[in-house]
C-alpha atoms as a PDB file:
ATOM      1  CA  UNK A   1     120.367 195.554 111.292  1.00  0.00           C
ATOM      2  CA  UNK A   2     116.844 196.160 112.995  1.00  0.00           C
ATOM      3  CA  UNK A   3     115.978 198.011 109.719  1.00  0.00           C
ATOM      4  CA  UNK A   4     117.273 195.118 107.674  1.00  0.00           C
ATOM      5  CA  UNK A   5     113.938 194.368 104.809  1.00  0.00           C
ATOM      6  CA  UNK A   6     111.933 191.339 106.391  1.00  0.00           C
ATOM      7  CA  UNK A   7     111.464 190.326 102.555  1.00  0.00           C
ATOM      8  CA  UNK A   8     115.467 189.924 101.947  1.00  0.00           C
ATOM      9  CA  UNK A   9     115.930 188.421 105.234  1.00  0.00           C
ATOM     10  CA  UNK A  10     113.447 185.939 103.900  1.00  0.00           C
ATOM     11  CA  UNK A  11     115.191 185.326 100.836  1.00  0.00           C
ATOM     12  CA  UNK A  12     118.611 184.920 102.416  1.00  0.00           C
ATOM     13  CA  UNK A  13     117.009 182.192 104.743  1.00  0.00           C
ATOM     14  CA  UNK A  14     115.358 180.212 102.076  1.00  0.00           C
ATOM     15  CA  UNK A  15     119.244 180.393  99.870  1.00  0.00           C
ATOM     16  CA  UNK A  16     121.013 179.657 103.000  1.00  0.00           C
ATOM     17  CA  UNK A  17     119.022 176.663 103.551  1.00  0.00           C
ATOM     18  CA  UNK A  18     118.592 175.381 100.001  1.00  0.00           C
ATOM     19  CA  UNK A  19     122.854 175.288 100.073  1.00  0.00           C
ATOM     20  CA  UNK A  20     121.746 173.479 103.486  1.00  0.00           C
ATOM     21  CA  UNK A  21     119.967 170.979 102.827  1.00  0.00           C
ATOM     22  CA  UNK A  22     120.908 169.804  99.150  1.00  0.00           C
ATOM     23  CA  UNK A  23     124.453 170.154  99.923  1.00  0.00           C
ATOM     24  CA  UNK A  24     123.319 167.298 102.820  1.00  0.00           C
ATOM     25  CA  UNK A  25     121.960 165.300 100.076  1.00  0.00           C
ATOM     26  CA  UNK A  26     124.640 165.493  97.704  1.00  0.00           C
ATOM     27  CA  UNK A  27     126.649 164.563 100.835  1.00  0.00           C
ATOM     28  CA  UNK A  28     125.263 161.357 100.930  1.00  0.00           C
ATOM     29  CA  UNK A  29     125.247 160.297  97.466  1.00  0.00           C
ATOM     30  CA  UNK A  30     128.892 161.276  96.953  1.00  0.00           C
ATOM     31  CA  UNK A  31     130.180 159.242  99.911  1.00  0.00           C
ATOM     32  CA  UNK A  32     128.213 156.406  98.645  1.00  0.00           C
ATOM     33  CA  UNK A  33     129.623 156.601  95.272  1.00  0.00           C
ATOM     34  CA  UNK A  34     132.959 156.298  96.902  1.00  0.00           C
ATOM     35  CA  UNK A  35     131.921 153.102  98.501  1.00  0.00           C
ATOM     36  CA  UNK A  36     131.017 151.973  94.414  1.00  0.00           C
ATOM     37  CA  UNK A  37     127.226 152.770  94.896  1.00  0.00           C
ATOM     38  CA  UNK A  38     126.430 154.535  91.661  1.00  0.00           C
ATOM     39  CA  UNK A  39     122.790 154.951  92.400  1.00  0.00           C
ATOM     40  CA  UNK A  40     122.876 158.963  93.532  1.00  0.00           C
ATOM     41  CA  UNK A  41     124.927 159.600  90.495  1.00  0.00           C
ATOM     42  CA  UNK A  42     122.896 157.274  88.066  1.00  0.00           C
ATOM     43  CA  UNK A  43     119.188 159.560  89.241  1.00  0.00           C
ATOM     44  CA  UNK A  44     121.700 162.622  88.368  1.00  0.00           C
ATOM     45  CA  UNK A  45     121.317 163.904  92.197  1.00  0.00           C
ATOM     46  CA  UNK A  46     124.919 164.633  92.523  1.00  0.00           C
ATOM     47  CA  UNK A  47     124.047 168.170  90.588  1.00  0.00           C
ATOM     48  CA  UNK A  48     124.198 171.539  92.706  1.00  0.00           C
ATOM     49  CA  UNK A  49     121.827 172.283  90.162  1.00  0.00           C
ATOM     50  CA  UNK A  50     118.856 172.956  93.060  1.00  0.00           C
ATOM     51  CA  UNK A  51     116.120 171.397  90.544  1.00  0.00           C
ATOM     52  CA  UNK A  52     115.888 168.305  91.214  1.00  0.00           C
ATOM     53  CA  UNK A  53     116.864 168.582  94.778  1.00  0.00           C
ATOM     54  CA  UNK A  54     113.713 170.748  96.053  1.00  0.00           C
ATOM     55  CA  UNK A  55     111.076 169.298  97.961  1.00  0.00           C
ATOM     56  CA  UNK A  56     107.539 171.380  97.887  1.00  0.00           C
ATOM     57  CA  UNK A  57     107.003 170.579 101.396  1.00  0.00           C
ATOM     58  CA  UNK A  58     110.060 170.519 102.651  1.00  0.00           C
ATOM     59  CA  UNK A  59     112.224 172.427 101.099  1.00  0.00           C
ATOM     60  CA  UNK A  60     109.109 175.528 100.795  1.00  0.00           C
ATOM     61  CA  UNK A  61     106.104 175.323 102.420  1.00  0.00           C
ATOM     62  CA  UNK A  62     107.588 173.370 105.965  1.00  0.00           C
ATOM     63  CA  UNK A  63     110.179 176.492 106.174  1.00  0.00           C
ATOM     64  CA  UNK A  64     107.734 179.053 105.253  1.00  0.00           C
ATOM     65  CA  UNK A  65     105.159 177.804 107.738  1.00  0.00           C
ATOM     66  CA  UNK A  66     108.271 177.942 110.501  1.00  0.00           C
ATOM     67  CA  UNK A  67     109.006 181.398 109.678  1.00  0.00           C
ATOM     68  CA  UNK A  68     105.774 182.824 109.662  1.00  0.00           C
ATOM     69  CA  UNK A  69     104.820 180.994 113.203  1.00  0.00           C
ATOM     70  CA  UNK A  70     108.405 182.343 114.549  1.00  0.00           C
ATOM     71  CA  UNK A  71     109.376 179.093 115.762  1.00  0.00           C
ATOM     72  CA  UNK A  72     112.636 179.069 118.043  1.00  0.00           C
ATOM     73  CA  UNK A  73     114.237 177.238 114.941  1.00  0.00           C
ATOM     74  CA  UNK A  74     113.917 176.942 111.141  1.00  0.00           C
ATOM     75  CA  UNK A  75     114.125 173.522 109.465  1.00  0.00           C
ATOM     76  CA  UNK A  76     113.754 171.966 106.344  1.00  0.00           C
ATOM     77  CA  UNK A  77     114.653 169.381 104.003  1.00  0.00           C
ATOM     78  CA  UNK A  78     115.570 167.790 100.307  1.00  0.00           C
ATOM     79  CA  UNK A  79     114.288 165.124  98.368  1.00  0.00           C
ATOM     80  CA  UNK A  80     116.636 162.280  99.679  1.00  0.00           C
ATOM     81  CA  UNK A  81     119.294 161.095  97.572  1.00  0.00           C
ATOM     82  CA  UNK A  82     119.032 157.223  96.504  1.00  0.00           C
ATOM     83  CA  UNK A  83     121.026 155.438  98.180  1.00  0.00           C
ATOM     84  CA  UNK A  84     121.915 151.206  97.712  1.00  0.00           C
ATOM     85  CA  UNK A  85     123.298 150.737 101.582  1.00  0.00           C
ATOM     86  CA  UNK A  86     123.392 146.854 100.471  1.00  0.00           C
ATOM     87  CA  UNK A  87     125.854 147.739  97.722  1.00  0.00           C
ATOM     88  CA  UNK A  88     128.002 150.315 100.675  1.00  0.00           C
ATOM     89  CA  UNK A  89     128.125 147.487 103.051  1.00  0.00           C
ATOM     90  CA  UNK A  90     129.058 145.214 100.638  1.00  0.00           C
ATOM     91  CA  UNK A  91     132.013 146.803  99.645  1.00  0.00           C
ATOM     92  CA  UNK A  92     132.683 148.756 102.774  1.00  0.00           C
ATOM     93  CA  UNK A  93     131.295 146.796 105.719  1.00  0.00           C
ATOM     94  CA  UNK A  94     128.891 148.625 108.307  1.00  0.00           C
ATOM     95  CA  UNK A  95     131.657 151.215 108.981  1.00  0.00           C
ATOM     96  CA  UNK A  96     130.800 152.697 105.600  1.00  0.00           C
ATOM     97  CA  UNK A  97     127.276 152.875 105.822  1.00  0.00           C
ATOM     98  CA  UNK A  98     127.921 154.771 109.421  1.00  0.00           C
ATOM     99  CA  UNK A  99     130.202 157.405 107.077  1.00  0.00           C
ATOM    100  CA  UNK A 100     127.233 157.401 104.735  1.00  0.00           C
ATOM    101  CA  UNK A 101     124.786 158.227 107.287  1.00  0.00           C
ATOM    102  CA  UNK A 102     126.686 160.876 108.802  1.00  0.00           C
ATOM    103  CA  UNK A 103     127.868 162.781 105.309  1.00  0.00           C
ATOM    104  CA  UNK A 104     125.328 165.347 105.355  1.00  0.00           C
ATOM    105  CA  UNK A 105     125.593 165.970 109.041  1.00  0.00           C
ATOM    106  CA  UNK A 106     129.125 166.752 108.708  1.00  0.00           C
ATOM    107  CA  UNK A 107     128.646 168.657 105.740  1.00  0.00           C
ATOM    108  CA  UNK A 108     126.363 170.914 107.764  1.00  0.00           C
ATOM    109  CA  UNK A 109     128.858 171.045 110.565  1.00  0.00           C
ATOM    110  CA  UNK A 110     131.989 172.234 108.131  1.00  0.00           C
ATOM    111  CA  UNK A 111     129.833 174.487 106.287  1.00  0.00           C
ATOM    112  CA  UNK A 112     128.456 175.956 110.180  1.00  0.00           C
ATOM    113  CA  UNK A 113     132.325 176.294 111.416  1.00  0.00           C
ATOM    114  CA  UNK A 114     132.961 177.640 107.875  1.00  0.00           C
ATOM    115  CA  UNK A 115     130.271 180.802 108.367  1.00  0.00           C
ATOM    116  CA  UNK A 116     131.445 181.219 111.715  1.00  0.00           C
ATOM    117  CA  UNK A 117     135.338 182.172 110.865  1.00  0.00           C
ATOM    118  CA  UNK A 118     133.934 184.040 108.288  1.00  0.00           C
ATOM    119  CA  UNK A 119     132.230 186.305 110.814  1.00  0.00           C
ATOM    120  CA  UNK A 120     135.387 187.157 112.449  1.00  0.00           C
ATOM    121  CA  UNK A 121     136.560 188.812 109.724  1.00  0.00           C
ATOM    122  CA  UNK A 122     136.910 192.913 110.657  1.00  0.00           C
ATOM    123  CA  UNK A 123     135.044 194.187 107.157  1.00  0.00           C
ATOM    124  CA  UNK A 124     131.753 193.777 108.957  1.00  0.00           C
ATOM    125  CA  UNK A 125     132.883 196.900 111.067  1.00  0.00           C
ATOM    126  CA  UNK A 126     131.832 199.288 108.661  1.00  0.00           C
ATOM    127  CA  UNK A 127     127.835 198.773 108.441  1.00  0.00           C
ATOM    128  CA  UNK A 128     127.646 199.535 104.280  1.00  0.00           C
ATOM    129  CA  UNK A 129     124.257 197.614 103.050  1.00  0.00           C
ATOM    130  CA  UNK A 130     126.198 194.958 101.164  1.00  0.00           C
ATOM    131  CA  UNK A 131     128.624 194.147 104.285  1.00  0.00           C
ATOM    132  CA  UNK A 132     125.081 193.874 106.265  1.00  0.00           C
ATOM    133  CA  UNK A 133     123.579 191.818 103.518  1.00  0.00           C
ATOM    134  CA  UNK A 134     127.148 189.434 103.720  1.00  0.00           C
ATOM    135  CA  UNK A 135     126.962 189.165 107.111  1.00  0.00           C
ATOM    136  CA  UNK A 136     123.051 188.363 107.644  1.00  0.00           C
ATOM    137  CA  UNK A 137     123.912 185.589 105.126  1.00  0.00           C
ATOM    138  CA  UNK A 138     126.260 184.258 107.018  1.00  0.00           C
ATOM    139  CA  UNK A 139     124.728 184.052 110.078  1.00  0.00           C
ATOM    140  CA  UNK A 140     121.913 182.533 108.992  1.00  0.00           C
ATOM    141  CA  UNK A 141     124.099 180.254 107.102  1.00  0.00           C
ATOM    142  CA  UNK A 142     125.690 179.138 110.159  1.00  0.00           C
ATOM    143  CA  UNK A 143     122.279 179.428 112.242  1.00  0.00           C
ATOM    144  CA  UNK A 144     120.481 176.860 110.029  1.00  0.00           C
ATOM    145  CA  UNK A 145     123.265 174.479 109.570  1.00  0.00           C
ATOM    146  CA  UNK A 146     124.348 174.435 113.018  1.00  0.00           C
ATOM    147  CA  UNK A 147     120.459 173.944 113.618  1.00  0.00           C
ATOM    148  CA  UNK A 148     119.909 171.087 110.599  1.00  0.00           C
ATOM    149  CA  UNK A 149     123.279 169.276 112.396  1.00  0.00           C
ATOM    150  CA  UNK A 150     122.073 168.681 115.579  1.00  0.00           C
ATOM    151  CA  UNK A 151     118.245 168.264 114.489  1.00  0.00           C
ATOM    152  CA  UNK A 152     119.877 165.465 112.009  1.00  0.00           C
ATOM    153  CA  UNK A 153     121.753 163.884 115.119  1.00  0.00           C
ATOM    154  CA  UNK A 154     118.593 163.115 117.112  1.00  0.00           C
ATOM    155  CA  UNK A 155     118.454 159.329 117.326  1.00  0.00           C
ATOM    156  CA  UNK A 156     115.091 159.540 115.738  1.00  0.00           C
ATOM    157  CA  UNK A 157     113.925 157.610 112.484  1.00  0.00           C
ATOM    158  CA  UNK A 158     114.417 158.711 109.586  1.00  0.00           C
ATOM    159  CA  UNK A 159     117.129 161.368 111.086  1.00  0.00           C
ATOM    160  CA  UNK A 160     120.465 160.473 109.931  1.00  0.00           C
ATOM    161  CA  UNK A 161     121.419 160.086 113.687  1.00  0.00           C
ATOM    162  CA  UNK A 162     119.259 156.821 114.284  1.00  0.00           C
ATOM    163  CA  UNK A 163     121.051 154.937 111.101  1.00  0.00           C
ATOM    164  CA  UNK A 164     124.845 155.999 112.196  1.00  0.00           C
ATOM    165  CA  UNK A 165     123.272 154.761 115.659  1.00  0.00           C
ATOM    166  CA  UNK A 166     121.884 151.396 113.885  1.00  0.00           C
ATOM    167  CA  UNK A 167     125.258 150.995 112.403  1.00  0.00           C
ATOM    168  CA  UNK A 168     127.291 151.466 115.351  1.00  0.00           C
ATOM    169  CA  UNK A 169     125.136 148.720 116.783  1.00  0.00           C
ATOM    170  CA  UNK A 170     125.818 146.447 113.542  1.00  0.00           C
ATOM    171  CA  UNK A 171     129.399 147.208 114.086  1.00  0.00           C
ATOM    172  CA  UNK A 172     129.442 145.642 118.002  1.00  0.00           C
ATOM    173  CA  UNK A 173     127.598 143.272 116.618  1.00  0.00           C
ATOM    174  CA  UNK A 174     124.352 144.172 118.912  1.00  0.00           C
ATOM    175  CA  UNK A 175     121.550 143.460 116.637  1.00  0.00           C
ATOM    176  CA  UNK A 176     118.675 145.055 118.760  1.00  0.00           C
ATOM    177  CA  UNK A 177     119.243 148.723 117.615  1.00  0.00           C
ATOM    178  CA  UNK A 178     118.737 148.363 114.041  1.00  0.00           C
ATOM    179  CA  UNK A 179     115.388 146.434 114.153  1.00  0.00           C
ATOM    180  CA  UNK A 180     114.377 148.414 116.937  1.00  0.00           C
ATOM    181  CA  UNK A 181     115.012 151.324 114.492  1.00  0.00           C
ATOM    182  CA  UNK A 182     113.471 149.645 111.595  1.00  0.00           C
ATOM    183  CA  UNK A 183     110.087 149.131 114.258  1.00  0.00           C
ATOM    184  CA  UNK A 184     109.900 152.789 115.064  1.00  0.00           C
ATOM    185  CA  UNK A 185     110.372 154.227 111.074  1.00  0.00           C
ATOM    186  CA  UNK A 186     106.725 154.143 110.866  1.00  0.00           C
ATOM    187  CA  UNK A 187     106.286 156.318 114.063  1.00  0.00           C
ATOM    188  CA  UNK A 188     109.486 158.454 113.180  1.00  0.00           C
ATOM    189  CA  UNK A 189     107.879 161.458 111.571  1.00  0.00           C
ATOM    190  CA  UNK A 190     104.978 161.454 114.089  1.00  0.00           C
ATOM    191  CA  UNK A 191     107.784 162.042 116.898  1.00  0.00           C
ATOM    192  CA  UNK A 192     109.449 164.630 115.077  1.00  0.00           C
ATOM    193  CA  UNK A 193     106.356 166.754 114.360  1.00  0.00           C
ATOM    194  CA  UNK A 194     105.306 166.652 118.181  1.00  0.00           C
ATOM    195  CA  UNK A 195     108.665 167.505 119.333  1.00  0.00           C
ATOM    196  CA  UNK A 196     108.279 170.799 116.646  1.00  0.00           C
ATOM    197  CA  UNK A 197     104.337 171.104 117.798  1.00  0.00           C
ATOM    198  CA  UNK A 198     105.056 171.522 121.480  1.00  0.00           C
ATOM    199  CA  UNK A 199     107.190 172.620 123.815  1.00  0.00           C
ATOM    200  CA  UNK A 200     110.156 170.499 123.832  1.00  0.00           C
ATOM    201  CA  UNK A 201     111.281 172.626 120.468  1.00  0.00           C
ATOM    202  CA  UNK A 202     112.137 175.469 122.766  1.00  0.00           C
ATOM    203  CA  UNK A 203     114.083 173.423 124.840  1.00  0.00           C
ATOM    204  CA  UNK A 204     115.817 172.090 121.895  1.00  0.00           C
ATOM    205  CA  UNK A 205     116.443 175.502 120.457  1.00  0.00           C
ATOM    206  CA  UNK A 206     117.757 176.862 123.826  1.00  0.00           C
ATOM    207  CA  UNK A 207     120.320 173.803 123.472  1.00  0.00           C
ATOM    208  CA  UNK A 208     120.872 174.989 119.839  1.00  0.00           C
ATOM    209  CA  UNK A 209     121.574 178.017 120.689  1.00  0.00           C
ATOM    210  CA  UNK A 210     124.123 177.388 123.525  1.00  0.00           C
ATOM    211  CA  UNK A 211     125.648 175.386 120.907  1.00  0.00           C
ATOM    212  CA  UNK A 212     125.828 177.761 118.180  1.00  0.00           C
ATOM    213  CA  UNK A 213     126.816 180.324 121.150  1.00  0.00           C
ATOM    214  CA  UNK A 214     129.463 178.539 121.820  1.00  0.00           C
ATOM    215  CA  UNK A 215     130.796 178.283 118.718  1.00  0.00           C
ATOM    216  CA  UNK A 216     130.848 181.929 117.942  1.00  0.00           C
ATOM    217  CA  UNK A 217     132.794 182.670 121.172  1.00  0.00           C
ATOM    218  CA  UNK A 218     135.777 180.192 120.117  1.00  0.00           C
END
């Protein structure tokens, strides 16, 4: 694969994490709707139609930029799906707002495992252009996902991981979390751009890769 073209490896990164990050999204909206919050469905963002899903910066120029500067990892993200969490608590107490929270994460998880079984399979033996093409998608596939899961994990506002956290706290009934939380938001993006800015993203992709290592072994 050394002589795989740079421009289709490209390409296959930006598809694989388009599916990544809009399936995400739709992840949320659709376990929301089952908690009676029509609000994802009403903004027609429960389409796989990519459209109305794509974010310029995020979802083009942030993962562009990352590829070019050969970052240890390659993130991105979708124009987040509307979601009424006053509506999902109302009719599903804090425990569904956690499930809400952690949709897209698991989503990216499944569709990670997914790619990886799928690279077991013995027709990637014979090293024809379209098995190569198959297989770089789905390693990159599983790459990115496995990468957007744990990224989305961090406890860090807006990441997914500091609302399930929030909610867990809600849940025990320990108050502190969420408006601690709710302080940081403002702060939240600032955090995440230094940990991509300096070296604490190689440590983090080390850990994503022992992760996705891991995995692959099983």
């Amino acid at each position: 694969m050394e002589h795989f073209p740079i421009y289709l490896n490209i390409i296959i990164q930006i598809v694989t994490l388009l599916i990544a990050v809009i399936g995400h999204e739709i992840m949320h909206g659709l376990v929301a709707l089952k908690y009676g919050d029509t609000t994802a469905k009403d903004a027609k963002r429960l389409t796989i139609n990519p459209i109305p899903h794509i974010d310029l910066i995020g979802s083009i120029i942030l993962p562009l930029a990352l590829l070019l500067l050969n970052t240890p990892f390659m993130i991105g993200y979708a124009k987040p799906v509307p979601v009424d969490m006053s509506t999902v608590i109302k009719n599903g107490g804090y425990k569904a707002a956690f499930f809400v929270s952690m949709a897209g994460i698991v989503y990216n998880l499944g569709l990670a495992i997914v790619a990886a079984v799928a690279l077991k399979f013995e027709m990637f033996a014979e090293a024809t252009f379209l098995n190569v093409v198959v297989y770089v998608f789905l390693l990159s596939l599983f790459q990115i996902n496995i990468v957007l899961a744990i990224f989305n994990i961090l406890p860090i506002p807006p990441l997914d991981g500091s609302k399930a956290l929030a909610f867990i706290g809600l849940m025990a009934g320990v108050h502190v979390l969420a408006r601690f939380y709710n302080s940081l938001e403002r702060y939240g993006i600032i955090i995440i751009l230094l940990i991509i800015a300096t070296p604490i993203s190689r440590y983090l992709g080390e850990f994503m890769g022992f992760v996705a290592n891991g995995i692959l072994r099983l």
